[in-house]
C-alpha atoms as a PDB file:
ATOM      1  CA  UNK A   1     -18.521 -25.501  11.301  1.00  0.00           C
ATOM      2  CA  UNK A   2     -22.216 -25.974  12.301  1.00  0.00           C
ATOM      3  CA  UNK A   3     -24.713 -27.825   9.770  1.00  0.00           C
ATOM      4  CA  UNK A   4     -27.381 -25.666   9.803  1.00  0.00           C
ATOM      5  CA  UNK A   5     -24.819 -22.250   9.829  1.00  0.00           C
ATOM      6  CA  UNK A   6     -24.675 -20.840   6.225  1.00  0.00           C
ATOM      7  CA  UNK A   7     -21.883 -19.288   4.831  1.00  0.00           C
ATOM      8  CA  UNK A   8     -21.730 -15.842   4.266  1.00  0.00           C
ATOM      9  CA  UNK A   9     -19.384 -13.285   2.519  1.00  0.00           C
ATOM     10  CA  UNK A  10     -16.015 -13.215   3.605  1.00  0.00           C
ATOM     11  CA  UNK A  11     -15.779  -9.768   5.601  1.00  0.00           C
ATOM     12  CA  UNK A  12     -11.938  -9.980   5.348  1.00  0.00           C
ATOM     13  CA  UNK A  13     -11.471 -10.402   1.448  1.00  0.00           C
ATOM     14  CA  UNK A  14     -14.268  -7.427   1.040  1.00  0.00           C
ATOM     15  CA  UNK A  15     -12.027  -5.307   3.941  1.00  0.00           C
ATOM     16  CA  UNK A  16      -9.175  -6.271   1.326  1.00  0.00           C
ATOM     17  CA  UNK A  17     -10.775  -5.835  -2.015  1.00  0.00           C
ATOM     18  CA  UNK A  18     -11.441  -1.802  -0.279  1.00  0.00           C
ATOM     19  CA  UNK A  19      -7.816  -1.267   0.978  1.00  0.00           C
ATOM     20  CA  UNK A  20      -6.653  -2.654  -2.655  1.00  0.00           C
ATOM     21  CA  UNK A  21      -8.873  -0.472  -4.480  1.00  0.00           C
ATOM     22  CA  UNK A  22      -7.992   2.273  -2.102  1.00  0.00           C
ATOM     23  CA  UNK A  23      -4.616   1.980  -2.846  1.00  0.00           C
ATOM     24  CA  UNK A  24      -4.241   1.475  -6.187  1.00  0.00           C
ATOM     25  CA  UNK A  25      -6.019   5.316  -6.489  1.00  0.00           C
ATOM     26  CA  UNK A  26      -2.728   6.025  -4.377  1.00  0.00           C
ATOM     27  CA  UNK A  27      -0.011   4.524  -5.639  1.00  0.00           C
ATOM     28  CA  UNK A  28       1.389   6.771  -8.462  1.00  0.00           C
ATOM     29  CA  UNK A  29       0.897   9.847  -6.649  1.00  0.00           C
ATOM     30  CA  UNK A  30       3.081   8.169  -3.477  1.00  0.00           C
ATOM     31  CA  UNK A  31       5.440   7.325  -5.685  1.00  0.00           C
ATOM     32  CA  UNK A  32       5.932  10.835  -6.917  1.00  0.00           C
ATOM     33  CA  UNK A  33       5.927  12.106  -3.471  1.00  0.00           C
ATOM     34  CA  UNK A  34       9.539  13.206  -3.452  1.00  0.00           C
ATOM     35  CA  UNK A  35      10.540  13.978  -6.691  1.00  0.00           C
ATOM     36  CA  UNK A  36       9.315  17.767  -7.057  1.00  0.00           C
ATOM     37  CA  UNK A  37      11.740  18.064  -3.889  1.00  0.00           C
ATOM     38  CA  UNK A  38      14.672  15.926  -5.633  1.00  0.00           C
ATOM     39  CA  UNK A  39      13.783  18.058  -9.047  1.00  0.00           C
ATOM     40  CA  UNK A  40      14.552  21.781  -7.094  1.00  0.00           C
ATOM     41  CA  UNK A  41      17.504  20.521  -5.264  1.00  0.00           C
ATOM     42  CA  UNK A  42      19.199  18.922  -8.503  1.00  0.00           C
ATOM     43  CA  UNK A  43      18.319  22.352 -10.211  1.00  0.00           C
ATOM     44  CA  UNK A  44      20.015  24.453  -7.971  1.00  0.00           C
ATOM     45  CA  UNK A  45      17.477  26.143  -7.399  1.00  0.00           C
ATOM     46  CA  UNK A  46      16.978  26.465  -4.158  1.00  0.00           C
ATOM     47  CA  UNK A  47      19.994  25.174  -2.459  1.00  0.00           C
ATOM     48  CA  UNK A  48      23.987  25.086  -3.705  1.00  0.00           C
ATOM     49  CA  UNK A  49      26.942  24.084  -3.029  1.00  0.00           C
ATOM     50  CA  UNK A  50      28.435  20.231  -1.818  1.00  0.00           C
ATOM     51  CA  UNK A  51      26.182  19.915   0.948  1.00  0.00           C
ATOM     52  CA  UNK A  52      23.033  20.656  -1.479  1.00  0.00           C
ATOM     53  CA  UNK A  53      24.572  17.757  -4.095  1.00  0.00           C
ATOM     54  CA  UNK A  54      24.884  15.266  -0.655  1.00  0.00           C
ATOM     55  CA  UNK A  55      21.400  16.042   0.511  1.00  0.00           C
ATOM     56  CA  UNK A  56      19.976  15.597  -3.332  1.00  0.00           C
ATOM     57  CA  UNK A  57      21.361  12.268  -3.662  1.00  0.00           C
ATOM     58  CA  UNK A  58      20.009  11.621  -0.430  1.00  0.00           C
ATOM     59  CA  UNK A  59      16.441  12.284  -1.518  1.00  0.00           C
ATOM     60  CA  UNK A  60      17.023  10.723  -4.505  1.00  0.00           C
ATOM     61  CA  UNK A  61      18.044   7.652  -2.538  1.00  0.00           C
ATOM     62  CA  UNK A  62      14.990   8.078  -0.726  1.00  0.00           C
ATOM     63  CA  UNK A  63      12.572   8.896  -3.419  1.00  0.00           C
ATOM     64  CA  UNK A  64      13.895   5.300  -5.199  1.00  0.00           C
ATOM     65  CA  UNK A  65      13.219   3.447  -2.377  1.00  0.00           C
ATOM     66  CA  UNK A  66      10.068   4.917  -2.156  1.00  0.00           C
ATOM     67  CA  UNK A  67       9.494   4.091  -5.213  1.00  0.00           C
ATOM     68  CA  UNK A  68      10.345   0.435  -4.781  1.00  0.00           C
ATOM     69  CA  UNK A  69       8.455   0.039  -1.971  1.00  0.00           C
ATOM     70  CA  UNK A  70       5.167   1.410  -2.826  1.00  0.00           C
ATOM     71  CA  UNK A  71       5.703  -1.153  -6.065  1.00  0.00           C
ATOM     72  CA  UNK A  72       5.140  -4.082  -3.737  1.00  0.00           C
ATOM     73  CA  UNK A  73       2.153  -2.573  -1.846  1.00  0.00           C
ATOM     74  CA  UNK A  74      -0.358  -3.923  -4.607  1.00  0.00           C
ATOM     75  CA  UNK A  75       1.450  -7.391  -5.603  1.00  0.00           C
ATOM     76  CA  UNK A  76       1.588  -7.772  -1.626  1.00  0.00           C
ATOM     77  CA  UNK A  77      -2.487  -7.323  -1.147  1.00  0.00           C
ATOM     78  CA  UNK A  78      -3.423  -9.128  -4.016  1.00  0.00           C
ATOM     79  CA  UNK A  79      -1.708 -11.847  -2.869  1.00  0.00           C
ATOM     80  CA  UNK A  80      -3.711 -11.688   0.450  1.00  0.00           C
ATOM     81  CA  UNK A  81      -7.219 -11.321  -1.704  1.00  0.00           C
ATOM     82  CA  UNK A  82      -5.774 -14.905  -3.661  1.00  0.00           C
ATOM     83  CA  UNK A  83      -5.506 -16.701  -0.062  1.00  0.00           C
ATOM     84  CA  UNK A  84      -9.106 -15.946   1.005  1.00  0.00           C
ATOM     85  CA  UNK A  85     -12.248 -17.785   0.750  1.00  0.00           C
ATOM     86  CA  UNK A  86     -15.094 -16.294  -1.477  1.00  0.00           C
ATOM     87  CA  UNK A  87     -17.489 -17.184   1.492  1.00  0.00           C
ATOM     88  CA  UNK A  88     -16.862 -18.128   5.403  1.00  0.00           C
ATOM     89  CA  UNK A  89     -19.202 -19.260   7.968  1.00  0.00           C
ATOM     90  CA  UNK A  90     -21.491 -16.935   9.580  1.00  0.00           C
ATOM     91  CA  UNK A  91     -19.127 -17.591  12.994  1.00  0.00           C
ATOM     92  CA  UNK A  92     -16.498 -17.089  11.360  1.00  0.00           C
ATOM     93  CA  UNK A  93     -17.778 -13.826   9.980  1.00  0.00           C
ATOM     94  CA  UNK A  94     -18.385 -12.837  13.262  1.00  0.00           C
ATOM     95  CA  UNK A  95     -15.182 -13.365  14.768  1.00  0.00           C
ATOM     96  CA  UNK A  96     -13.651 -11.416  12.044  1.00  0.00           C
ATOM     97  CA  UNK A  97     -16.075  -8.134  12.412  1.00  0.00           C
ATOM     98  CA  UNK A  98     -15.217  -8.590  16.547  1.00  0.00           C
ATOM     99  CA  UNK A  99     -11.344  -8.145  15.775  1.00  0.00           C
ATOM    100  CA  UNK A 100     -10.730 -12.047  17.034  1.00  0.00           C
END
């Protein structure tokens, strides 16, 4: 890094900082995305019969998982924000906003 280059805000952790706030808005409501569906089907309301209990557990496979995995979306970025400099040189800055 250049003597005379100040450093400037990281680009990367504020790109982060927006995709975690972003996210964490999301989060419950992807979570939730396939229960109304697993909810009718376990109802029998719309659908009966063995093949309508074998494609409920399905989706309520699927809606777990879901589940699960939208769970480590915010440990996963915060993690990233932990890693990254408060401030990076102005090159460095650069290079980032470029897509290097």
């Amino acid at each position: 890094m250049a003597e005379s280059e100040a450093n400037v805000p990281n680009p990367r952790k504020a790109d982060l900082q927006k995709l975690r706030n972003d996210l964490a808005k999301e989060v419950e409501s992807l979570g939730k995305s396939l229960k109304g569906a697993a909810e009718d089907l376990g109802g029998d309301k719309v659908w009966v019969g063995r093949n309508a209990r074998a494609w409920r557990r399905e989706l309520d496979g699927r809606h777990r998982r879901l589940g699960e995995q939208v769970g480590k979306l915010l440990p996963i970025v915060d993690a990233a924000l932990r890693g990254e400099p408060e401030k990076v040189s102005a090159a460095e800055a650069r290079a980032y906003e470029r897509g290097a």
